[in-house]
C-alpha atoms as a PDB file:
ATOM      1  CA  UNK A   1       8.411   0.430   9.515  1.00  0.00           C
ATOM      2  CA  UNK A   2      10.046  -1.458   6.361  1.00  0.00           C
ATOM      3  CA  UNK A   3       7.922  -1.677   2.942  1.00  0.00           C
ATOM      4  CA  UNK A   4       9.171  -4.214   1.349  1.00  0.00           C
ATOM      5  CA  UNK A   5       8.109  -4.221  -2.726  1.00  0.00           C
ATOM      6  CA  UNK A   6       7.695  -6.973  -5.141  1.00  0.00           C
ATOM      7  CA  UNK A   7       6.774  -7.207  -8.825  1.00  0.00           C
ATOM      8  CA  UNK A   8       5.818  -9.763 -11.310  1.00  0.00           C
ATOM      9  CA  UNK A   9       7.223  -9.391 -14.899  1.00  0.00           C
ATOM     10  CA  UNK A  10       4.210  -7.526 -16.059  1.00  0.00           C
ATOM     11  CA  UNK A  11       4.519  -4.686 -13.795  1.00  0.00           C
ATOM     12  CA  UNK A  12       7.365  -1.625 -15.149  1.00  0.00           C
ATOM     13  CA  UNK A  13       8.670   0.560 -12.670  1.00  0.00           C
ATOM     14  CA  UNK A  14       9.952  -0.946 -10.012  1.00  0.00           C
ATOM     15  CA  UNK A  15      11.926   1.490  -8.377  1.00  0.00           C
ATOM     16  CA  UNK A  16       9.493   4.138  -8.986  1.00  0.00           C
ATOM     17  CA  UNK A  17       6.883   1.737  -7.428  1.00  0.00           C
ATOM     18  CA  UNK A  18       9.145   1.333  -4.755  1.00  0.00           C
ATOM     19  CA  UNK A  19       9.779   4.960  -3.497  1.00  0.00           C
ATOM     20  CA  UNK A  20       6.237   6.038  -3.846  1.00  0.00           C
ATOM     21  CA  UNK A  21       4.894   2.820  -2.101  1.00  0.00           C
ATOM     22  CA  UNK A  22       7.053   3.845   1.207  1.00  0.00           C
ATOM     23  CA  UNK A  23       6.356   6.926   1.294  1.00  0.00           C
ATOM     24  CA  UNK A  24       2.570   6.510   0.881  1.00  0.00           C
ATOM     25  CA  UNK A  25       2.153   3.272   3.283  1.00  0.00           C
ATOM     26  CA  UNK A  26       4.821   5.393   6.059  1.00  0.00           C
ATOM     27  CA  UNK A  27       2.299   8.826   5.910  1.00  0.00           C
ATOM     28  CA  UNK A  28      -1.089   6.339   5.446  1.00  0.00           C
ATOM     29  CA  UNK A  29       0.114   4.091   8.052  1.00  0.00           C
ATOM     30  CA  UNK A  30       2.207   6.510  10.355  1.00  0.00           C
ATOM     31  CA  UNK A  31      -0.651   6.057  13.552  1.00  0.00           C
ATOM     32  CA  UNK A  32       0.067   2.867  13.739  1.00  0.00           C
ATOM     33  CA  UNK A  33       3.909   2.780  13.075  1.00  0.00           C
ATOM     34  CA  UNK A  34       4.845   1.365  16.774  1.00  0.00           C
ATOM     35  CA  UNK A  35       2.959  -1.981  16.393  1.00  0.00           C
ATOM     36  CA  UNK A  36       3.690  -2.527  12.244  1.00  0.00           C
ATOM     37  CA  UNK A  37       7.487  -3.953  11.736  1.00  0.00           C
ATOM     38  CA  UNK A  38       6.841  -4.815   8.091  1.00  0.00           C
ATOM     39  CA  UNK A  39       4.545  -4.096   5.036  1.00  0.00           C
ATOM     40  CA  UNK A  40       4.920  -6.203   2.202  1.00  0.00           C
ATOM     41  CA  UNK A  41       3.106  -5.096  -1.398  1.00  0.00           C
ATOM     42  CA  UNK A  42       3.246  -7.418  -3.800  1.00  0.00           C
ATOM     43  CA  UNK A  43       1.769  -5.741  -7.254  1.00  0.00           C
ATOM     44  CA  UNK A  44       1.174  -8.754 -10.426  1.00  0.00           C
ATOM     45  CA  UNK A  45      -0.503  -8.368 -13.750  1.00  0.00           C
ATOM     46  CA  UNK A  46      -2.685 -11.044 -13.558  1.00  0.00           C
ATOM     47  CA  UNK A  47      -3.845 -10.974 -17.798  1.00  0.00           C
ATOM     48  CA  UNK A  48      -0.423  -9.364 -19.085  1.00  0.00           C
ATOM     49  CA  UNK A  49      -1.293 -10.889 -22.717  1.00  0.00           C
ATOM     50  CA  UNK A  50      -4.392  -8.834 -22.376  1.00  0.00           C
ATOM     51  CA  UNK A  51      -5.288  -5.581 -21.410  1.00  0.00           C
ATOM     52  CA  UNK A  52      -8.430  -5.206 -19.334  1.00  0.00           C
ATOM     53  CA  UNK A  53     -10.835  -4.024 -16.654  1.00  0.00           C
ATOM     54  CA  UNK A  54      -9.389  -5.036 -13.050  1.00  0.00           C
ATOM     55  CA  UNK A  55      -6.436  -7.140 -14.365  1.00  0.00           C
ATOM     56  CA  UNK A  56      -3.607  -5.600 -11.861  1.00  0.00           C
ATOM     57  CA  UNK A  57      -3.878  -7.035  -8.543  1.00  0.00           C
ATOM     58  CA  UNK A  58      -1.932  -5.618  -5.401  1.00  0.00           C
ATOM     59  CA  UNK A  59      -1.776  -7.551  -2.476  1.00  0.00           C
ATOM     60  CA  UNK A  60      -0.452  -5.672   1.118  1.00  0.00           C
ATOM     61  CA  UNK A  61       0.605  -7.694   3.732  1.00  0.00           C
ATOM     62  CA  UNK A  62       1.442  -6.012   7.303  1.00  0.00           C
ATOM     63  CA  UNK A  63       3.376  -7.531   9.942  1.00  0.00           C
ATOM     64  CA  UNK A  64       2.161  -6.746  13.522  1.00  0.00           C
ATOM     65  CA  UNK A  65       4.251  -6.960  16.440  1.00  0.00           C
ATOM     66  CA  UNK A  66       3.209 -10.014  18.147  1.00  0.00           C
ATOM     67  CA  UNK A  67       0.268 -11.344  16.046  1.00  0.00           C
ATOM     68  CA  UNK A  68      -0.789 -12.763  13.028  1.00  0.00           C
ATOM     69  CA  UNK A  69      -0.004 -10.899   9.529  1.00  0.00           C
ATOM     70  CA  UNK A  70      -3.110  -9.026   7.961  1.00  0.00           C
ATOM     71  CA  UNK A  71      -3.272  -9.092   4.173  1.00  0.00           C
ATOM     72  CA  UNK A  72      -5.726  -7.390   1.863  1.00  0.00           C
ATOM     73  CA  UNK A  73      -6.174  -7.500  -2.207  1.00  0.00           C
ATOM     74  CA  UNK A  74      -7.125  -5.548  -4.785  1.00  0.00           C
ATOM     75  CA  UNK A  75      -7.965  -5.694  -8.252  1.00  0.00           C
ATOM     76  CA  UNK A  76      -7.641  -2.489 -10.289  1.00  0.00           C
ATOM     77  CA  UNK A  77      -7.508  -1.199 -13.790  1.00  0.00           C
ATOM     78  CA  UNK A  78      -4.231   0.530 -13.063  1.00  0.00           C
ATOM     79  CA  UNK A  79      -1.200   0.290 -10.642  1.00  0.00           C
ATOM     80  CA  UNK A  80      -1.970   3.581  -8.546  1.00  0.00           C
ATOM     81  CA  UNK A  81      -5.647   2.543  -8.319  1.00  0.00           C
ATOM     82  CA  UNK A  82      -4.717  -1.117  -7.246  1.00  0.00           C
ATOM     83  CA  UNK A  83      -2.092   0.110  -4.217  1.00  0.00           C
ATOM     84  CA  UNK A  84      -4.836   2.741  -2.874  1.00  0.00           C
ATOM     85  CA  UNK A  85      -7.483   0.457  -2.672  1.00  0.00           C
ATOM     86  CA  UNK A  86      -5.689  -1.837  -1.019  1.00  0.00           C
ATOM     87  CA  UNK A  87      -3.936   0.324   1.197  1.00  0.00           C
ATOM     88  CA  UNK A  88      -7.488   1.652   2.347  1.00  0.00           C
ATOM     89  CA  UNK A  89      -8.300  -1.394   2.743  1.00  0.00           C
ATOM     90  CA  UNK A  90      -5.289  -2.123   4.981  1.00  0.00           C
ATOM     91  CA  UNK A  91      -6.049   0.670   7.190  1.00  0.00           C
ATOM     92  CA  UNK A  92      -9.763  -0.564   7.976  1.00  0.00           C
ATOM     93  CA  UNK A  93      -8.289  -3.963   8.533  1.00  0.00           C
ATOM     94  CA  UNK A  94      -6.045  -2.538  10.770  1.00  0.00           C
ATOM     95  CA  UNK A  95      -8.320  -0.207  12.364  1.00  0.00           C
ATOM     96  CA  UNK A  96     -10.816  -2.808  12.970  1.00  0.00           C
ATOM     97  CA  UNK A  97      -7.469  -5.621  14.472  1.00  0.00           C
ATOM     98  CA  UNK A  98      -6.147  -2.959  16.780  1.00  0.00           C
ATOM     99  CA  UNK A  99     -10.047  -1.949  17.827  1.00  0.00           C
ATOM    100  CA  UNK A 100     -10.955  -4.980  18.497  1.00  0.00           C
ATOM    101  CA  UNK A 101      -7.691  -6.345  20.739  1.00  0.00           C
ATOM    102  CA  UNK A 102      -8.679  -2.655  22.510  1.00  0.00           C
ATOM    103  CA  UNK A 103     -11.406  -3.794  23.570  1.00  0.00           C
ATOM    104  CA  UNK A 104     -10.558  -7.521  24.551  1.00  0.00           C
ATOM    105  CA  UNK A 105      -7.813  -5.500  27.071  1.00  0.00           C
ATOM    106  CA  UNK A 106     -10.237  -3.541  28.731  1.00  0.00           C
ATOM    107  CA  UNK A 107     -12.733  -6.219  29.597  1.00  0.00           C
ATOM    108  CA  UNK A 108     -10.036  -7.884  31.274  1.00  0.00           C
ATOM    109  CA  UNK A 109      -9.228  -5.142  33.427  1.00  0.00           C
ATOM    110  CA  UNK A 110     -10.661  -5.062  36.799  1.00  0.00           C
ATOM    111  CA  UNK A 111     -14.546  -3.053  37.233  1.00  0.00           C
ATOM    112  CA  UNK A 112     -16.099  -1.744  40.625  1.00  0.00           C
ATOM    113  CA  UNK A 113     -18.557  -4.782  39.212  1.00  0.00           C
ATOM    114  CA  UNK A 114     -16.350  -7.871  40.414  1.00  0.00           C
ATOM    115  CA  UNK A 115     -14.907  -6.102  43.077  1.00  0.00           C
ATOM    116  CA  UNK A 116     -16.763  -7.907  46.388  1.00  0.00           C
ATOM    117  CA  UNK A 117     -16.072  -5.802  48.676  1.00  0.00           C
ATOM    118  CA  UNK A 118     -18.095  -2.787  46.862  1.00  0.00           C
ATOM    119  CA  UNK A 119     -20.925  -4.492  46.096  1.00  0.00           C
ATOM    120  CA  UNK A 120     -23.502  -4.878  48.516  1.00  0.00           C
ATOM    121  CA  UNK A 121     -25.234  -8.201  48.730  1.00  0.00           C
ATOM    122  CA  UNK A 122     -28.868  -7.704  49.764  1.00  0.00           C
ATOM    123  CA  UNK A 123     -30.688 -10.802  51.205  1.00  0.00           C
END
């Protein structure tokens, strides 16, 4: 799986960022490492100017094999709190995607139920 990292001028250590953001998204996300190809953070101060509550905003993006990207956000007072939320939040999402396609496949698998020639008609 490739993290792929990207800053906006108000964030500082990129590289640092960087390294610790692929190692924590590899371990948080290693369960699911056969259907994720990509994971892309993007971390932005959104009030540079001005320091506040909740102004540094990290958004993951994973790339599944054969469906639609999933994306979460979060807002956070500082960078660490920002990538863990989100990357909790990532994992639910995930959780939840995978879960749910799961359980699409085994509906569609043949049951005793449809098979005609176990079920006994009574007339």
């Amino acid at each position: 799986m490739q993290v792929q990292v990207n800053t906006s001028n108000g964030v500082e250590n990129k590289e640092t960022l960087e390294r610790w953001a692929g190692e924590f998204l590899n371990d948080a996300l290693s369960r699911f490492s056969q259907e994720i190809t990509r994971v892309e953070v993007q971390m932005s101060d959104e009030n540079s100017a001005a320091k506040g509550a909740a102004d540094l905003r990290c958004m993951l993006e994973a790339r599944l094999n054969g469906h639609a990207p999933l994306a979460v956000n979060h807002h956070a007072e500082s960078q660490d709190l920002a990538f863990r939320g989100a990357a909790q939040k990532l994992v639910r999402l995930i959780e939840h995607t995978l879960g749910k396609l799961d359980r699409h496949e085994h509906r569609a698998r043949e049951t005793i139920r449809r098979d005609p020639s176990i079920v006994d008609i009574v007339e």
